[in-house]
N, C-alpha and C. Protein backbone atom coordinates (compact mmCIF):
# COMPACT_ATOMS: atom_id res chain seq x y z
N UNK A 1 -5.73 30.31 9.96
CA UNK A 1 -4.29 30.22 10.12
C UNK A 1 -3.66 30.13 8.72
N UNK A 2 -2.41 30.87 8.46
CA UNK A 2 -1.91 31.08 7.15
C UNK A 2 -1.03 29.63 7.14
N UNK A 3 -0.67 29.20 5.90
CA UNK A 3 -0.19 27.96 5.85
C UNK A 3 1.24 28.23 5.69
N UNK A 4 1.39 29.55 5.84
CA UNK A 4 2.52 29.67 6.60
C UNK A 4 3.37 29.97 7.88
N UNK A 5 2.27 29.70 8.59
CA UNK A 5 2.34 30.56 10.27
C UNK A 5 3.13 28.77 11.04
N UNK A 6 2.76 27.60 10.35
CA UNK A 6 3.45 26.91 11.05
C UNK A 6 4.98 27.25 10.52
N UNK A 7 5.56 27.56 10.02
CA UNK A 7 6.73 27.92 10.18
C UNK A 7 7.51 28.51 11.43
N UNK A 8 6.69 29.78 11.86
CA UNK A 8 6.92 30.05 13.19
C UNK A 8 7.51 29.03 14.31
N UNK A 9 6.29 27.98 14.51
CA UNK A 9 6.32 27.01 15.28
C UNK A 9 7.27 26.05 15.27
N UNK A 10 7.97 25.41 14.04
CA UNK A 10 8.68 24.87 13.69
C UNK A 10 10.12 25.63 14.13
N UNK A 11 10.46 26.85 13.73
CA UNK A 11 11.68 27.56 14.00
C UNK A 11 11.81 27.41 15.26
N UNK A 12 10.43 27.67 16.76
CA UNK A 12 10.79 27.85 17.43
C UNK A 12 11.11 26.54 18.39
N UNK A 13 10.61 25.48 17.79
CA UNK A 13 10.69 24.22 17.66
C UNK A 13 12.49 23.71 17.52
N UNK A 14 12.84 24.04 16.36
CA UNK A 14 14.25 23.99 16.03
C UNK A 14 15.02 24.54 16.82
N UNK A 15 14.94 25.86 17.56
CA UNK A 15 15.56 26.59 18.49
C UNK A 15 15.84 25.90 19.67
N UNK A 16 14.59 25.10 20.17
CA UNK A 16 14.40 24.24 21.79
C UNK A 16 14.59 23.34 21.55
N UNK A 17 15.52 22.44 20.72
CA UNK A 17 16.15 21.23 20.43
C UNK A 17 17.93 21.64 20.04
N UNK A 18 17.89 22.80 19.84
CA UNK A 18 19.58 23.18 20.08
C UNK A 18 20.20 22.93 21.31
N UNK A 19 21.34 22.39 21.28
CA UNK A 19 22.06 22.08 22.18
C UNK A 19 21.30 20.51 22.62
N UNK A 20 20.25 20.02 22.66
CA UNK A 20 20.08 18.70 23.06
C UNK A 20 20.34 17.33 23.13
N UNK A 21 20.15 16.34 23.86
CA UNK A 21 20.79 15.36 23.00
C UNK A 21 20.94 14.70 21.61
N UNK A 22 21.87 14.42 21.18
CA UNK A 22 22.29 14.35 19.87
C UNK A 22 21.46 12.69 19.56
N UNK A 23 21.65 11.91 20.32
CA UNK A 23 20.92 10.54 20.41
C UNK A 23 19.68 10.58 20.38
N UNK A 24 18.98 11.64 21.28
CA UNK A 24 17.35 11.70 20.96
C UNK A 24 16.97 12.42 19.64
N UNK A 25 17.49 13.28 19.42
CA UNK A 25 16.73 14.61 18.82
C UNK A 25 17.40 14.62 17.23
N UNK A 26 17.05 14.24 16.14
CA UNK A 26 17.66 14.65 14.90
C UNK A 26 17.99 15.96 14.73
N UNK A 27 17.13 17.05 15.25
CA UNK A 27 17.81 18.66 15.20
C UNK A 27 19.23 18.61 15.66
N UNK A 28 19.36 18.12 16.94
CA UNK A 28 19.69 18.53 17.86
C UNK A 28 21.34 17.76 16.93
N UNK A 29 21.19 16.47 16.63
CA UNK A 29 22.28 15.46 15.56
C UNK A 29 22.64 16.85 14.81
N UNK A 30 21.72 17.16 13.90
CA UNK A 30 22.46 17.91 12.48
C UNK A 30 22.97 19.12 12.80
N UNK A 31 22.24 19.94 14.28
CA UNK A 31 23.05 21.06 14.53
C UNK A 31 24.38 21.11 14.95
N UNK A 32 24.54 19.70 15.89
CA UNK A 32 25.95 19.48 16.35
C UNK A 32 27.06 19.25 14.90
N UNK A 33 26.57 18.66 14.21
CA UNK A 33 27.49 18.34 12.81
C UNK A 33 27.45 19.64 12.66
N UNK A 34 27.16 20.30 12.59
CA UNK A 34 27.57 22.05 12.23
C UNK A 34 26.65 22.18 10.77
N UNK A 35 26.76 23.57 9.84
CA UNK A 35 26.53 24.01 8.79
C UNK A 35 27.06 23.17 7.62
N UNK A 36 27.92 22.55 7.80
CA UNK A 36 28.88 22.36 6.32
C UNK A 36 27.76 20.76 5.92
N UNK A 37 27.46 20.20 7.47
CA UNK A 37 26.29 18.85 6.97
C UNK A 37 25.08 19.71 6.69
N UNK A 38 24.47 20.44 7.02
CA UNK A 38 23.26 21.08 7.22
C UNK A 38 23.49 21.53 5.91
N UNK A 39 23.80 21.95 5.53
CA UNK A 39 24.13 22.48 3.68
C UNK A 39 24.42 21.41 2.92
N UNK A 40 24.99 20.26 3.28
CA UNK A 40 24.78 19.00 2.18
C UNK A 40 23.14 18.23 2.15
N UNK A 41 22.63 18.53 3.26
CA UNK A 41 21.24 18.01 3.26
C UNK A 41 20.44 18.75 2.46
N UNK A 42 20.54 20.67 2.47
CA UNK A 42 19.35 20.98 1.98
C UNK A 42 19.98 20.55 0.69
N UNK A 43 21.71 20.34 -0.11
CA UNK A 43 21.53 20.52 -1.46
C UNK A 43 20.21 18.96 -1.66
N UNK A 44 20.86 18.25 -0.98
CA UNK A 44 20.25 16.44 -1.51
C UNK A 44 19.02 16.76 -1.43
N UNK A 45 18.14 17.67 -0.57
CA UNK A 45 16.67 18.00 -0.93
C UNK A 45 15.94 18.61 -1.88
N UNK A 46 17.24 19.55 -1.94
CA UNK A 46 16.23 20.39 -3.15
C UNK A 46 16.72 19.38 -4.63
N UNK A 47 17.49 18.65 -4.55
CA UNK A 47 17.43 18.03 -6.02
C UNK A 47 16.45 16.65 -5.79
N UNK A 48 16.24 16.28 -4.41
CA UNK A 48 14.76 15.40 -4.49
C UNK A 48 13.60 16.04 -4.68
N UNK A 49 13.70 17.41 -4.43
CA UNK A 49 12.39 18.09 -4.83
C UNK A 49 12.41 18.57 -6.14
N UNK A 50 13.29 18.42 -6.92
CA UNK A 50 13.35 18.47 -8.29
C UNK A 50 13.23 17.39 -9.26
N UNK A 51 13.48 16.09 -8.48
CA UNK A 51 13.45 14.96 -9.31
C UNK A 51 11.87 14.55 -9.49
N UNK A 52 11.21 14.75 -8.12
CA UNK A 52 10.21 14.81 -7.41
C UNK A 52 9.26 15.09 -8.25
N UNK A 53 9.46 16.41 -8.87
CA UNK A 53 8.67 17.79 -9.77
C UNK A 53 8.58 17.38 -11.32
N UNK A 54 9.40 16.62 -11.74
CA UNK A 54 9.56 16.63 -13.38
C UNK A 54 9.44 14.92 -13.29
N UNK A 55 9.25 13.90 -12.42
CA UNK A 55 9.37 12.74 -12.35
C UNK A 55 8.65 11.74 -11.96
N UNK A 56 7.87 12.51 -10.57
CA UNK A 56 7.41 11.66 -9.80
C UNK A 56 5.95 12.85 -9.46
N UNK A 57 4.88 11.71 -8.46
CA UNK A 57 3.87 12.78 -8.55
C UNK A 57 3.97 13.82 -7.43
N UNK A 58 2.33 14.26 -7.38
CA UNK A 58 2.55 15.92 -6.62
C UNK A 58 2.48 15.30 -5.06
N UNK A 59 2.18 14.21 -4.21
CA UNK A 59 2.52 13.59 -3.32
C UNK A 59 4.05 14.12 -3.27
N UNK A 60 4.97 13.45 -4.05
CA UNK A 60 6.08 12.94 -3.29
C UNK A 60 6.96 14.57 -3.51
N UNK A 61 6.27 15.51 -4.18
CA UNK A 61 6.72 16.48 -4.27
C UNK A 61 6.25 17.30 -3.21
N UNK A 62 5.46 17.54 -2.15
CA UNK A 62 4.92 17.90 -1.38
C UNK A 62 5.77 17.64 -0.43
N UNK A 63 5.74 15.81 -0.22
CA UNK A 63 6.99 15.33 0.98
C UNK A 63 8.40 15.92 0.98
N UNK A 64 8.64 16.19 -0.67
CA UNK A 64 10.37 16.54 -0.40
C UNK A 64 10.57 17.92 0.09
N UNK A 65 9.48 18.80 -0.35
CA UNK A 65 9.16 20.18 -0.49
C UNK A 65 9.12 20.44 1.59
N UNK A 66 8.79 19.27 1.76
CA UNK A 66 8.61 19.61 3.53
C UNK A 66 9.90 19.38 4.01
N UNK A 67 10.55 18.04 3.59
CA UNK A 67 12.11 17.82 3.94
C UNK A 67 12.75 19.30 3.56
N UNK A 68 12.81 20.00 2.68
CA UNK A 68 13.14 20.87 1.85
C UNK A 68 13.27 22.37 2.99
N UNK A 69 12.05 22.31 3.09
CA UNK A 69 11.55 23.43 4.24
C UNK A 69 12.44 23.84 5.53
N UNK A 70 12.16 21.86 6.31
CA UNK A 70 12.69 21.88 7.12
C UNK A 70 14.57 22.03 7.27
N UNK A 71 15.15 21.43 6.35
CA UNK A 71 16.32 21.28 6.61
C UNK A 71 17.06 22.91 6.49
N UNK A 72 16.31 23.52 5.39
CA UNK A 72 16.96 25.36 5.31
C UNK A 72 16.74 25.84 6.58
N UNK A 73 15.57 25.81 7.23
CA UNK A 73 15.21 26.38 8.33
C UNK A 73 16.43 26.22 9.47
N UNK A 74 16.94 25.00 9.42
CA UNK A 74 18.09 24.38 10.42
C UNK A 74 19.10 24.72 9.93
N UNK A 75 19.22 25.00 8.65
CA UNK A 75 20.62 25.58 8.60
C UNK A 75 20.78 27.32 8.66
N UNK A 76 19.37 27.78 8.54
CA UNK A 76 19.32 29.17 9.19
C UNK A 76 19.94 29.11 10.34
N UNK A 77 19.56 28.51 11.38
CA UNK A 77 19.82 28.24 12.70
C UNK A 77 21.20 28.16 12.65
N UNK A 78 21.94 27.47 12.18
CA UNK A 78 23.11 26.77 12.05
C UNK A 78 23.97 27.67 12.06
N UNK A 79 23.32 29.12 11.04
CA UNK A 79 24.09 29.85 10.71
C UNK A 79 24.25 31.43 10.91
N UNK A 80 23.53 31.46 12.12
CA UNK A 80 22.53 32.30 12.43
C UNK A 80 21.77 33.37 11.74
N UNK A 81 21.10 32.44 10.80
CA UNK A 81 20.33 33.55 10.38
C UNK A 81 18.39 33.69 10.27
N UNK A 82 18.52 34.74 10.55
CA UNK A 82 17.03 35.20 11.97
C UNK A 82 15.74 34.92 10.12
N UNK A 83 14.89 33.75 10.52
CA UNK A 83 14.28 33.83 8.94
C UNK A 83 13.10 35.09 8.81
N UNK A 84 13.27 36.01 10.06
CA UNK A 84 12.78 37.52 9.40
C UNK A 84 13.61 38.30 8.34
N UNK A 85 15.04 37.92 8.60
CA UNK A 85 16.05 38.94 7.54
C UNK A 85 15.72 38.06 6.09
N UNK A 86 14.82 37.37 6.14
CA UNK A 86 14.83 36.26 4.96
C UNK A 86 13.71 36.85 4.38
N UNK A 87 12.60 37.32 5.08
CA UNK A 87 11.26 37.91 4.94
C UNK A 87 11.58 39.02 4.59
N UNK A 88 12.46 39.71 5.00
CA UNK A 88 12.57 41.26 4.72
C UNK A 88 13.13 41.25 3.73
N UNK A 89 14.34 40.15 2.95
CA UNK A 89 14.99 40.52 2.16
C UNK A 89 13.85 40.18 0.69
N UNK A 90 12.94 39.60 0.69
CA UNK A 90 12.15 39.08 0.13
C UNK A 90 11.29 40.41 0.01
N UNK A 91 10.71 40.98 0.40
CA UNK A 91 10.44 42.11 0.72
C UNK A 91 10.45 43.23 0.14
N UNK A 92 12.06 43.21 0.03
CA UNK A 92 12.66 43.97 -0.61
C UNK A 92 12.79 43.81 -2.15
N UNK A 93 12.83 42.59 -2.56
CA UNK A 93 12.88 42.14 -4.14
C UNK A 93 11.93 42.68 -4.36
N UNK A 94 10.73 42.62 -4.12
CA UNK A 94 9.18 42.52 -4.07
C UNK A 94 8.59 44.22 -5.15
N UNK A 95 9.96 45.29 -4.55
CA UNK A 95 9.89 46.32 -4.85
C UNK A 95 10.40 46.48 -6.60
N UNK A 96 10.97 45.31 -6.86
CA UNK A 96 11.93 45.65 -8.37
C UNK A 96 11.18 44.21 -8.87
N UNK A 97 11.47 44.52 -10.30
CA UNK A 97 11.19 43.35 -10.97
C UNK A 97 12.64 42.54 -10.74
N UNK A 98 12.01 40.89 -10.75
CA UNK A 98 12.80 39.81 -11.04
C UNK A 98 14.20 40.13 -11.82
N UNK A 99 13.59 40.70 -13.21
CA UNK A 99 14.72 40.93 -13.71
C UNK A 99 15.75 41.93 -13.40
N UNK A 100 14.89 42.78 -13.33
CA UNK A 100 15.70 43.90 -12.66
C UNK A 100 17.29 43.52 -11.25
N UNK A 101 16.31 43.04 -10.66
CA UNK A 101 16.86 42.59 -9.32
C UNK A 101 18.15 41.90 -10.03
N UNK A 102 17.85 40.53 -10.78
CA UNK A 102 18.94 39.43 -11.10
C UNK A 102 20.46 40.25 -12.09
N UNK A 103 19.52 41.32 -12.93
CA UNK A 103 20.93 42.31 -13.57
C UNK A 103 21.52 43.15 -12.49
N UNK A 104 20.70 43.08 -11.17
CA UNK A 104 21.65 44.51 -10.24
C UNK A 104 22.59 43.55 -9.44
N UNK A 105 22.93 42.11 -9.73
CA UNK A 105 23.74 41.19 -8.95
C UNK A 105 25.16 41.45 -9.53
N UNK A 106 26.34 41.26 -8.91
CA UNK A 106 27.59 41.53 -9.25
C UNK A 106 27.96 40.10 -10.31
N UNK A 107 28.63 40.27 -11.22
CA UNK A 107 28.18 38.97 -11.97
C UNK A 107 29.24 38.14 -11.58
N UNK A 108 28.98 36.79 -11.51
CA UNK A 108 29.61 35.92 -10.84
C UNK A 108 31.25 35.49 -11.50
C-alpha cells in the first residue's frame, strides 16, 4: 500500500461526515463554519509545520505535517475541490521545470 493511498480513505472519510452533527464530528464542526475557518486552520498549520521544521524535532514535524494534510483536504471539500484536479494539476507541472512553471505565472 502506497503511503499515499490513505488519503483516499480519509477524503472519503471527510465526505461521510459532511452535513453531520456538528457536536459529534469535528469535520462535520469545521465544514459547517464554512471555508473562510477551514483556511485559517490550514494557515495556523502550515506555520506549525514550519516552526516544527527549523525548531523542533522530526516527531513533532510529522504530527503537524498530518494536522497539515488533514485540514487542506477539508477545505478541498469546503470548496469543492475534487483532490484529483490537484493530482492532475501536479501532473501537469511535472511536464516543465519549476522554474519555468513559476516565470509562466502572471506576476502578482
Amino acid at each position: 500500500m502506497s503511503a499515499f493511498s490513505y488519503l483516499d480513505t480519509l477524503v472519503t472519510t471527510i465526505a461521510s461526515r459532511e452535513g453531520g452533527d456538528p457536536k459529534a464530528s469535528y469535520v462535520a464542526k469545521l465544514l459547517k463554519k464554512g471555508p473562510r475557518r477551514i483556511a485559517k486552520k490550514v494557515g495556523e498549520e502550515a506555520v506549525e509545520v514550519a516552526i516544527a521544521a527549523v525548531g523542533q524535532g522530526r516527531k513533532e514535524v510529522i504530527d503537524e505535517s498530518a494536522d497539515l494534510l488533514f485540514h487542506l483536504l477539508l477545505l478541498w471539500k469546503a470548496t469543492g475541490v475534487n483532490p484529483a484536479e490537484v493530482m492532475d494539476e501536479l501532473k501537469r507541472r511535472e511536464e516543465i521545470s519549476g522554474i519555468e512553471e513559476k516565470n509562466a505565472r502572471p506576476p502578482e
